[in-house]
N, C-alpha and C. Protein backbone atom coordinates (compact mmCIF):
# COMPACT_ATOMS: atom_id res chain seq x y z
N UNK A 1 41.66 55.12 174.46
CA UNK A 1 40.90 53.94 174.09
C UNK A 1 39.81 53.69 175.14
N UNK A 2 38.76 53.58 174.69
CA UNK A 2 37.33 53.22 175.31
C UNK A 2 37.54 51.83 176.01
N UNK A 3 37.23 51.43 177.52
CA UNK A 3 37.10 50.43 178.01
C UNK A 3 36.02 49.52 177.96
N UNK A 4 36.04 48.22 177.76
CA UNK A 4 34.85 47.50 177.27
C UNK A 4 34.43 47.31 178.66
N UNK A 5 32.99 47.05 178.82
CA UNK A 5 32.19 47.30 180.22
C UNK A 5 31.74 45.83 179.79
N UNK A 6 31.77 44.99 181.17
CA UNK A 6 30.76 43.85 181.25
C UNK A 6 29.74 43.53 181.26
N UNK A 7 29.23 43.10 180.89
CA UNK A 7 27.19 43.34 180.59
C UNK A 7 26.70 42.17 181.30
N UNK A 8 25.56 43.15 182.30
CA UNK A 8 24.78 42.28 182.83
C UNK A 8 23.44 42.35 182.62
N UNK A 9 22.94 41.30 182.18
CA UNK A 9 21.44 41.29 181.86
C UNK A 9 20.72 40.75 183.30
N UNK A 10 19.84 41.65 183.54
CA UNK A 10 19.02 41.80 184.61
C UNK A 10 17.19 41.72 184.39
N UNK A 11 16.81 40.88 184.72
CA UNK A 11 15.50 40.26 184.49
C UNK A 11 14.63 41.09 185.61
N UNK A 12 13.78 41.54 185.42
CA UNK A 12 12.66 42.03 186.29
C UNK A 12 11.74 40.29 186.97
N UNK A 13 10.89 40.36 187.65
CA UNK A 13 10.42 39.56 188.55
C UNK A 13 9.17 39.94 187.28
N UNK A 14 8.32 38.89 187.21
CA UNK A 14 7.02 38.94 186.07
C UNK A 14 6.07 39.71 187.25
N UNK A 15 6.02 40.12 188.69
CA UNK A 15 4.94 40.68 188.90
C UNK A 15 5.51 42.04 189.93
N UNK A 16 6.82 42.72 188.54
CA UNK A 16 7.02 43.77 188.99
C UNK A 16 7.20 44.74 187.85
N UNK A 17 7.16 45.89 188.54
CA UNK A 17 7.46 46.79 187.45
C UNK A 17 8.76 47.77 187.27
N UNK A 18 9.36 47.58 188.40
CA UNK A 18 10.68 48.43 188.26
C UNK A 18 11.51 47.87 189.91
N UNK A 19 12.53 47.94 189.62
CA UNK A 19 13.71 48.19 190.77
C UNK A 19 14.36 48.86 191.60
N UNK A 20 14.13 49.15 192.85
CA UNK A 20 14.85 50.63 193.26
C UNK A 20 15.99 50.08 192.97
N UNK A 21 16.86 51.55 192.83
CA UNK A 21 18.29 51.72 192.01
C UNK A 21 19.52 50.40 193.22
N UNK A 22 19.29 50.97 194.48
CA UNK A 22 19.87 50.34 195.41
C UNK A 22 19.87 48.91 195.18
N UNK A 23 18.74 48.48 195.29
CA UNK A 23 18.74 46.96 195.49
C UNK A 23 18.68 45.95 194.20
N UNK A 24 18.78 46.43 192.79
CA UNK A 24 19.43 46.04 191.39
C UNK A 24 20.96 46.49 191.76
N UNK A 25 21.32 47.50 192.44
CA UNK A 25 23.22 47.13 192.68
C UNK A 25 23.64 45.57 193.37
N UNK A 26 22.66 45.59 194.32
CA UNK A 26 22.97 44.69 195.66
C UNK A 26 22.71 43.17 194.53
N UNK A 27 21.71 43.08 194.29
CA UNK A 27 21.01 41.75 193.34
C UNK A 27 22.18 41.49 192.13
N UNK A 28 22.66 42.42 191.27
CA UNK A 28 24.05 42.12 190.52
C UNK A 28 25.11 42.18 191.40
N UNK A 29 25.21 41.68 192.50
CA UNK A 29 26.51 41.63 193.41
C UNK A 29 27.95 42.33 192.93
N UNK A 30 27.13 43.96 192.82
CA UNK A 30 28.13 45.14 192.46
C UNK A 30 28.51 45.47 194.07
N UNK A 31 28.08 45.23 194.96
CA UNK A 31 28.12 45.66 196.21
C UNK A 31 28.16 44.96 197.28
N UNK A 32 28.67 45.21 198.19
CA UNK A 32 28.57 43.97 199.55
C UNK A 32 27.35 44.40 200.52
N UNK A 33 26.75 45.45 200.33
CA UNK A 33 25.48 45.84 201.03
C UNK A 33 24.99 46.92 200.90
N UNK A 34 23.20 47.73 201.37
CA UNK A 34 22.40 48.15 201.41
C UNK A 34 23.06 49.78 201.42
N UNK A 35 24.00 49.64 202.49
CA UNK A 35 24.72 50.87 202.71
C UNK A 35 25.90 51.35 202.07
N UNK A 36 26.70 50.08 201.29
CA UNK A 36 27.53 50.74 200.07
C UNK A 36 27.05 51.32 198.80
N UNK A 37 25.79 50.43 198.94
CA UNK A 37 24.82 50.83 197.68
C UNK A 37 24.51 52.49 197.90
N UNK A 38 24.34 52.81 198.84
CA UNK A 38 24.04 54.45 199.19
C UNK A 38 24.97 55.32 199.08
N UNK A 39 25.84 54.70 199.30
CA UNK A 39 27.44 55.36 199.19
C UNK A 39 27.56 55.59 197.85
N UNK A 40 27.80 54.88 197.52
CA UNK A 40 28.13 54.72 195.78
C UNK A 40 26.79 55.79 194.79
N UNK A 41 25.75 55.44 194.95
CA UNK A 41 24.64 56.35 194.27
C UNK A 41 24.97 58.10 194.47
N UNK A 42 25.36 57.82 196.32
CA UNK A 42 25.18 59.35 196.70
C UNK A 42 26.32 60.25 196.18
N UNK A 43 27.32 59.41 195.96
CA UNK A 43 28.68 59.91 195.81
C UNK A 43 28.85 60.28 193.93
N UNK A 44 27.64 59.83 193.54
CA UNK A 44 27.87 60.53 191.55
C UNK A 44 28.38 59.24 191.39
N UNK A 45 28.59 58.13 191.36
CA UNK A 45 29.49 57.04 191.10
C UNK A 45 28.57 56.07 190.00
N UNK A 46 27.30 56.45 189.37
CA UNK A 46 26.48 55.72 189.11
C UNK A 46 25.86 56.27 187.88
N UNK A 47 25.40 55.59 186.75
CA UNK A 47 24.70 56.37 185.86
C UNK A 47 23.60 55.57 185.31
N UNK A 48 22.28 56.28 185.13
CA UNK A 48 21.78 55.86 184.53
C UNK A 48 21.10 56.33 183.15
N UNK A 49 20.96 55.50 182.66
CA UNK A 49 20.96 56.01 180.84
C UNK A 49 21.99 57.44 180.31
N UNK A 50 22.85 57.31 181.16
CA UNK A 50 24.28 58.45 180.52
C UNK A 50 24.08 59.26 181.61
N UNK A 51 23.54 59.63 182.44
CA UNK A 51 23.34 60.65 183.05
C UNK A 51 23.47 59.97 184.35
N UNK A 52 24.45 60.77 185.50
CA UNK A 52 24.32 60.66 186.98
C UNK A 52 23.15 60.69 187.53
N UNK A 53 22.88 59.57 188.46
CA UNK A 53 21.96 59.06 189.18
C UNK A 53 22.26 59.66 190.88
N UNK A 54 21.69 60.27 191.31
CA UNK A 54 21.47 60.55 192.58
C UNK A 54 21.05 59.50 193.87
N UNK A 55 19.77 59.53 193.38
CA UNK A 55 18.77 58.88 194.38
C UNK A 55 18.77 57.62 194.16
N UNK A 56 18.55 57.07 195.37
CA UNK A 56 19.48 55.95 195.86
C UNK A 56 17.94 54.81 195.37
N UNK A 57 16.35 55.69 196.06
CA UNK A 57 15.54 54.49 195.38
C UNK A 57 14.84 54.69 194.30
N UNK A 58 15.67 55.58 192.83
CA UNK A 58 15.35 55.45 191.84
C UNK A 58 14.72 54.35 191.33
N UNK A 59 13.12 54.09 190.57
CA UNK A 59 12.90 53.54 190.13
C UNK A 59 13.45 52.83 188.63
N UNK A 60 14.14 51.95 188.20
CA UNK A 60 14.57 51.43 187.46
C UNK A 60 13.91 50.22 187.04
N UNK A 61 13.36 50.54 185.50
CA UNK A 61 12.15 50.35 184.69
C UNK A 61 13.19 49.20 183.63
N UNK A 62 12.37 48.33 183.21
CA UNK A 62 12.56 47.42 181.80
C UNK A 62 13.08 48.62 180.60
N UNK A 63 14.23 48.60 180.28
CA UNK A 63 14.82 49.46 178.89
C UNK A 63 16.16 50.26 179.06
N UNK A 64 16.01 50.52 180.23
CA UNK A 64 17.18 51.10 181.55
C UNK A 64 18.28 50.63 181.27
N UNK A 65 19.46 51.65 181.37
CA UNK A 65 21.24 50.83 181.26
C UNK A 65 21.70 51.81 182.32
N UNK A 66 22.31 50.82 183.60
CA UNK A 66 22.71 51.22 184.70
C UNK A 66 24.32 50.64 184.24
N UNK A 67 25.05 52.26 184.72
CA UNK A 67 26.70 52.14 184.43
C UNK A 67 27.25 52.20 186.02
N UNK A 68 28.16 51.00 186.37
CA UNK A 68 28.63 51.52 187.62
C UNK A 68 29.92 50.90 187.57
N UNK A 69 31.08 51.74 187.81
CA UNK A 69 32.34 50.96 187.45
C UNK A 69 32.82 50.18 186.28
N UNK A 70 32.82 49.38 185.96
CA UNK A 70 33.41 48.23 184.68
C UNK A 70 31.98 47.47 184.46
N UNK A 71 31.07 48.03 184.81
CA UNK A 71 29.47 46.95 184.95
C UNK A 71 28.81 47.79 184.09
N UNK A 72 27.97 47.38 183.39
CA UNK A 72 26.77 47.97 182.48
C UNK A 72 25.70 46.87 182.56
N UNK A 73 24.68 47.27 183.29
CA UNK A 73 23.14 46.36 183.68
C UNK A 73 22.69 46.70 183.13
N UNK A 74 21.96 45.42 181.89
CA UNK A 74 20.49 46.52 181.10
C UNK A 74 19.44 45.78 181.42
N UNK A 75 18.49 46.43 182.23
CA UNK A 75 16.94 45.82 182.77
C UNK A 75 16.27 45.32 181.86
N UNK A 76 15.71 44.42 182.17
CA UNK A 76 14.53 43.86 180.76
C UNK A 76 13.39 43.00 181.64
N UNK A 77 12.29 43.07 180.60
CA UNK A 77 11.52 42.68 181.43
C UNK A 77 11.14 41.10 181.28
């Protein structure tokens, strides 16, 4: 049985255009800091749009669904 993931809707700032991956973890208080956030990305622990996310200051754009643990963030603008 498929686990239901919590959804967080995540608002972009009106005079931005994307999020590094790191600091949309830190801003949905998935993380206690800058450097777990690195941990977690570096370690495969992270996906974005279905696919493992590496890099830690991936740009993360309005349309985006970031999976991390029991969390599902979908960016919007």
């Amino acid at each position: 049985m498929a686990r239901k993931l919590n959804r967080i809707v995540f608002t972009l700032r009106e005079d931005e255009d994307f999020i590094p991956l790191i600091s949309l973890l830190k801003a949905c208080d998935l993380v206690y800091s800058g450097a777990e956030a690195q941990e977690v990305v570096t370690a495969g622990m992270v996906l974005r749009n279905g696919e493992v996310e590496y890099r830690k200051r991936a740009k993360i754009t309005a349309g985006e669904v970031i999976v991390f643990e029991n969390y599902e963030i979908e960016v919007e603008r």
